[in-house]
Protein backbone atom coordinates (compact mmCIF):
# COMPACT_ATOMS: atom_id res chain seq x y z
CA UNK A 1 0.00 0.00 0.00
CA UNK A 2 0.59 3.37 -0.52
CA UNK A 3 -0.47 5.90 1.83
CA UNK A 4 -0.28 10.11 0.57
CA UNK A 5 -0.58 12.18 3.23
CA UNK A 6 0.74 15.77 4.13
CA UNK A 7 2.26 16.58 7.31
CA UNK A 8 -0.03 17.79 9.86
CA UNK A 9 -3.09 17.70 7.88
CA UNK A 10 -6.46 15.19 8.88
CA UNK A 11 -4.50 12.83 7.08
CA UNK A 12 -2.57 12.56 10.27
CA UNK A 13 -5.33 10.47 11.65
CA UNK A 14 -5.11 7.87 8.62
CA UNK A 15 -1.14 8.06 9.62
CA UNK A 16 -2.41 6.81 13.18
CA UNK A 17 -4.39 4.28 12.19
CA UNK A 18 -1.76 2.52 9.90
CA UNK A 19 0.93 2.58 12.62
CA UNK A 20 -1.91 1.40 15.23
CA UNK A 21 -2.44 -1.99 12.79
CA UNK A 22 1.25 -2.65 11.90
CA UNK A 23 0.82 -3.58 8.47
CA UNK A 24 3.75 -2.51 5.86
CA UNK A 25 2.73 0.44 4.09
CA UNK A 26 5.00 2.85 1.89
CA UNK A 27 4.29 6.51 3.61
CA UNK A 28 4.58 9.33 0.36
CA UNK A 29 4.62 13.11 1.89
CA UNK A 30 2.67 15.27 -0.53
CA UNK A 31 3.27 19.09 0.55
CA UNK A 32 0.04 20.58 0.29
CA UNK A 33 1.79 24.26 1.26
CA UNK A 34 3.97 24.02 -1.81
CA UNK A 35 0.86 23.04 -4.28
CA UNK A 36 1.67 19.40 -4.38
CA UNK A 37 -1.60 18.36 -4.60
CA UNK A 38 -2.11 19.96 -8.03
CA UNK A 39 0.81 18.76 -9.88
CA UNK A 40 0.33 16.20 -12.25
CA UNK A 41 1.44 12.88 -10.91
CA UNK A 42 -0.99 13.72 -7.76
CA UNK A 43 -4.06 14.88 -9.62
CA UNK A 44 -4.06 11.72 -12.02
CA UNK A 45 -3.67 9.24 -9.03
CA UNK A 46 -6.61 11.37 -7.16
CA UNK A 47 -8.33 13.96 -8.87
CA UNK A 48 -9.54 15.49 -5.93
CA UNK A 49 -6.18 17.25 -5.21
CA UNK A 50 -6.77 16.38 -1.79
CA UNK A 51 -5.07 14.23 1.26
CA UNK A 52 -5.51 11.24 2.48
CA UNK A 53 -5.30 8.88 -0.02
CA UNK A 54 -4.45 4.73 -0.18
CA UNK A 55 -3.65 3.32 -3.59
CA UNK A 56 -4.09 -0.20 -2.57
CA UNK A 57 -1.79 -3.62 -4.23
CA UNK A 58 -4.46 -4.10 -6.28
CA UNK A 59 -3.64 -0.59 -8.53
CA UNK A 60 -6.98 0.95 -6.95
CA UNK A 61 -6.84 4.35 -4.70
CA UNK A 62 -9.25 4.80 -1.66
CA UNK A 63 -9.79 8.80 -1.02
CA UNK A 64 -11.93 10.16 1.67
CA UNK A 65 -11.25 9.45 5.68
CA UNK A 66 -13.69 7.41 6.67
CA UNK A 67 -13.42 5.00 3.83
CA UNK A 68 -9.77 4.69 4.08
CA UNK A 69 -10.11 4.29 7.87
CA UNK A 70 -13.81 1.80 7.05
CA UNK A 71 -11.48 -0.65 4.40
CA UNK A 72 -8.33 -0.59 6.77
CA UNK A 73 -9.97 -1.22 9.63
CA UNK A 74 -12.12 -4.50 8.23
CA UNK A 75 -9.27 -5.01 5.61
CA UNK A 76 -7.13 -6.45 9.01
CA UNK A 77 -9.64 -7.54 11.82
CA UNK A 78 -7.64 -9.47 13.86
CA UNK A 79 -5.83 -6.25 14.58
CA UNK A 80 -9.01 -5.50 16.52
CA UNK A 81 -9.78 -1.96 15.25
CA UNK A 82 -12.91 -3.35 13.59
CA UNK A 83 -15.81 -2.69 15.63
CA UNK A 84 -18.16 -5.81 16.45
CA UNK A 85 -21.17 -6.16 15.43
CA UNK A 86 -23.60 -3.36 13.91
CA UNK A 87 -24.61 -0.95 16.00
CA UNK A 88 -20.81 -0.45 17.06
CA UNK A 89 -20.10 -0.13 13.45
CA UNK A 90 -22.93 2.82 13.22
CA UNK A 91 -21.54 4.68 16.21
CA UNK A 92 -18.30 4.30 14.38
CA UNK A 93 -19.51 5.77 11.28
CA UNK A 94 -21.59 8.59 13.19
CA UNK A 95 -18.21 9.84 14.75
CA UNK A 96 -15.96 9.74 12.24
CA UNK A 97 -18.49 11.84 10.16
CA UNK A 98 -19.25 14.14 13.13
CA UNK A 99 -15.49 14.90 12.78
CA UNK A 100 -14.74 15.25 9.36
CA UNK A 101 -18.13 17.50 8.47
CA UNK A 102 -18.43 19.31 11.69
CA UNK A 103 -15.62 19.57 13.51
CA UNK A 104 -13.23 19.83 10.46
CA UNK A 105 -15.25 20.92 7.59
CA UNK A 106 -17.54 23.73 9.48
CA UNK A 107 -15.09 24.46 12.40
CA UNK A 108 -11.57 24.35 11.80
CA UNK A 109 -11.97 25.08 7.84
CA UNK A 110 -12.94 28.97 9.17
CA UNK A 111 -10.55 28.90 11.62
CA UNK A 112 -7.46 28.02 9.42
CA UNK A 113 -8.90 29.29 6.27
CA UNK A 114 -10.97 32.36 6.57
CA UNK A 115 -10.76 33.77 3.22
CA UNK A 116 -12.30 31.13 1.83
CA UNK A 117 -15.49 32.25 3.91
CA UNK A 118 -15.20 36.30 3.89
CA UNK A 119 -13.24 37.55 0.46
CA UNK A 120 -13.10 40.57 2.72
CA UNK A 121 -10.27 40.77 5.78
CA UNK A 122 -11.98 42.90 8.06
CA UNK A 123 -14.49 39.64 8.52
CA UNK A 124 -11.69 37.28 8.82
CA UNK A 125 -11.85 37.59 12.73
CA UNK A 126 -15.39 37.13 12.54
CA UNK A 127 -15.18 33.90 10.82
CA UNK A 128 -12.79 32.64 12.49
CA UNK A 129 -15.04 33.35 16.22
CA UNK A 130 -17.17 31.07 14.60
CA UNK A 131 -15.29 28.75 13.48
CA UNK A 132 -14.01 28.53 17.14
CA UNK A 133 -17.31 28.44 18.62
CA UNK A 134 -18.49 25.64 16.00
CA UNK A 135 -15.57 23.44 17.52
CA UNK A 136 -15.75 24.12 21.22
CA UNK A 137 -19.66 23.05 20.61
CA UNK A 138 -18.62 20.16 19.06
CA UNK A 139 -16.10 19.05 21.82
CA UNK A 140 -19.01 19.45 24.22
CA UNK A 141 -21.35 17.04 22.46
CA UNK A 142 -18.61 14.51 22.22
CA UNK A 143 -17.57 14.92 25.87
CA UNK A 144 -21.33 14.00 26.62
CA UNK A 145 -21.36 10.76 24.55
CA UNK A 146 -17.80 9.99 25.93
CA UNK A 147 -18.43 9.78 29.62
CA UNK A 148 -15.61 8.02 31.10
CA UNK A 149 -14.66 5.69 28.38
CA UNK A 150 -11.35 4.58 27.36
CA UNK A 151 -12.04 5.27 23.77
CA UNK A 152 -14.87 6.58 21.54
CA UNK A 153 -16.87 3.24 21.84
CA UNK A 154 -15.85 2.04 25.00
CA UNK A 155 -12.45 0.51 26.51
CA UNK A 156 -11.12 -0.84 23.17
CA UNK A 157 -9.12 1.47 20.54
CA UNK A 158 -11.11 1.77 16.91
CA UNK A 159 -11.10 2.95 13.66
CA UNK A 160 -13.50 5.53 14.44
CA UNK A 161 -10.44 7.25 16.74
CA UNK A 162 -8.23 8.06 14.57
CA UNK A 163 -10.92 10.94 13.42
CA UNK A 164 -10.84 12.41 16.83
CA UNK A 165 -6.94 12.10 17.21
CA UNK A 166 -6.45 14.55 14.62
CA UNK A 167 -9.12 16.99 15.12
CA UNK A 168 -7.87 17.41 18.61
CA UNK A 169 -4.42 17.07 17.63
CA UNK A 170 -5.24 20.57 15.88
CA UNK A 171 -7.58 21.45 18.74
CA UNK A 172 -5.07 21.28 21.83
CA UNK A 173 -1.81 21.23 20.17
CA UNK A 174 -2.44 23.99 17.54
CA UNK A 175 -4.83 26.13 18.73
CA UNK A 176 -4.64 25.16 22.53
CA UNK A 177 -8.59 25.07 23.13
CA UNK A 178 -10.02 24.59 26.36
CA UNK A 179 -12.08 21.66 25.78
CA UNK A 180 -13.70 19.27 28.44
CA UNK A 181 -11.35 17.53 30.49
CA UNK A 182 -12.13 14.20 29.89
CA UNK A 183 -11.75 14.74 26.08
CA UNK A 184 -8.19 16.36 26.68
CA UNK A 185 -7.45 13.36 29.02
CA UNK A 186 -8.66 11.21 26.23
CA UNK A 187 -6.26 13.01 23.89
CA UNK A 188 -3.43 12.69 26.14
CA UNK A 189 -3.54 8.85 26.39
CA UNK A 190 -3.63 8.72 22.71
CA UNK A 191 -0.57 11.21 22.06
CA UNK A 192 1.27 9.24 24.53
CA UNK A 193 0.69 5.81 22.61
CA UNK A 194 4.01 4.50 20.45
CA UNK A 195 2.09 4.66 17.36
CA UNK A 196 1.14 8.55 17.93
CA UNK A 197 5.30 9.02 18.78
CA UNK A 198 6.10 7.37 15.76
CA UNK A 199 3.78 9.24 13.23
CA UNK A 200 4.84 13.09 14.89
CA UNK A 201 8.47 11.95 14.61
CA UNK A 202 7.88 10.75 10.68
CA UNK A 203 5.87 13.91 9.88
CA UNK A 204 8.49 16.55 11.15
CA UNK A 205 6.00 17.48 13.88
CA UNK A 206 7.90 18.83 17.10
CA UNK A 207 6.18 20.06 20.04
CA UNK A 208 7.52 23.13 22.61
């Protein structure tokens, strides 16, 4: 397999999930800062010009989050990061989706890219309160569904995860949010886990 990612971006939560199954996978850094994503090479493998993607052995390329984290995840299920039975597998879903359309998509989209909401600077601020305030909301719905769980669905590490570990990866360690504590305790214990280690070191991320 081989995974595109850039450093830093949501694709870090694909990044976590690989190293969290151990399977061999060839890691190819696609620098979305420098246009990467654009140039030829990138745009005929995924049209979408976008990170994450998986071109799989068999030639074809997964894109999206939760369908690369969906295949890997059932792809390998003795690794465990499959979750049992359906309503687990919902819940799974409903998360990931929550993160990548809400939390990412609505929330941290205004806050790291305002122009793309006000053409006008003097609104940038604006947007950007909101995009704040979308994401702190957010972080208190999921601290309600989390109650004192290990993980997302319960004491057992899943697919669905790795879409929180990088939304709060840019939540605490980028914009240093005050979220609810048990989410930010919930963080910590997956930033302290080898596989988290492993993927900052990889993607040049270094923390104060």
């Amino acid at each position: 397999m081989k995974f595109y990612y850039s450093p830093g971006a949501c694709s870090i939560g694909i990044h976590f999930l690989l190293e969290e199954l151990a399977v061999p996978y060839e890691a190819v850094r696609i620098a979305i800062k420098d246009g990467e994503q654009f140039k030829p090479d990138y745009v005929g493998l995924n049209p979408k010009s976008k990170v994450p993607a998986l071109a799989r052995d068999d030639g074809s390329v997964l894109t999206e989050f939760a369908a690369i984290a969906h295949w890997l995840a059932y792809s390998f299920p003795e690794k465990g990061l499959a979750p049992s039975g359906l309503e687990n597998g919902v819940r799974a879903i409903e998360i990931m989706d929550y993160a990548v359309a809400t939390i990412h998509m609505q929330g941290f989209s205004r806050l790291f890219r305002p122009a793309k909401f006000a053409p006008s600077e003097a609104d940038h601020a604006w947007v950007q309160d909101m995009g704040r305030e979308i994401v702190t909301k957010a972080f208190g719905v999921v601290s309600e569904s989390f109650g004192d769980n290990r993980f997302i669905l319960g004491d057992r590490l899943s697919m669905a995860d790795s879409s929180l570990f990088y939304v709060l990866f840019w939540a605490l360690d980028r914009q240093k949010l005050d979220l609810p504590r048990n989410v930010a305790d919930y963080y910590a214990r997956l930033r302290d886990r080898p596989s988290s280690r492993k993927v900052f070191h990889d993607e040049g991320i270094v923390f104060a």
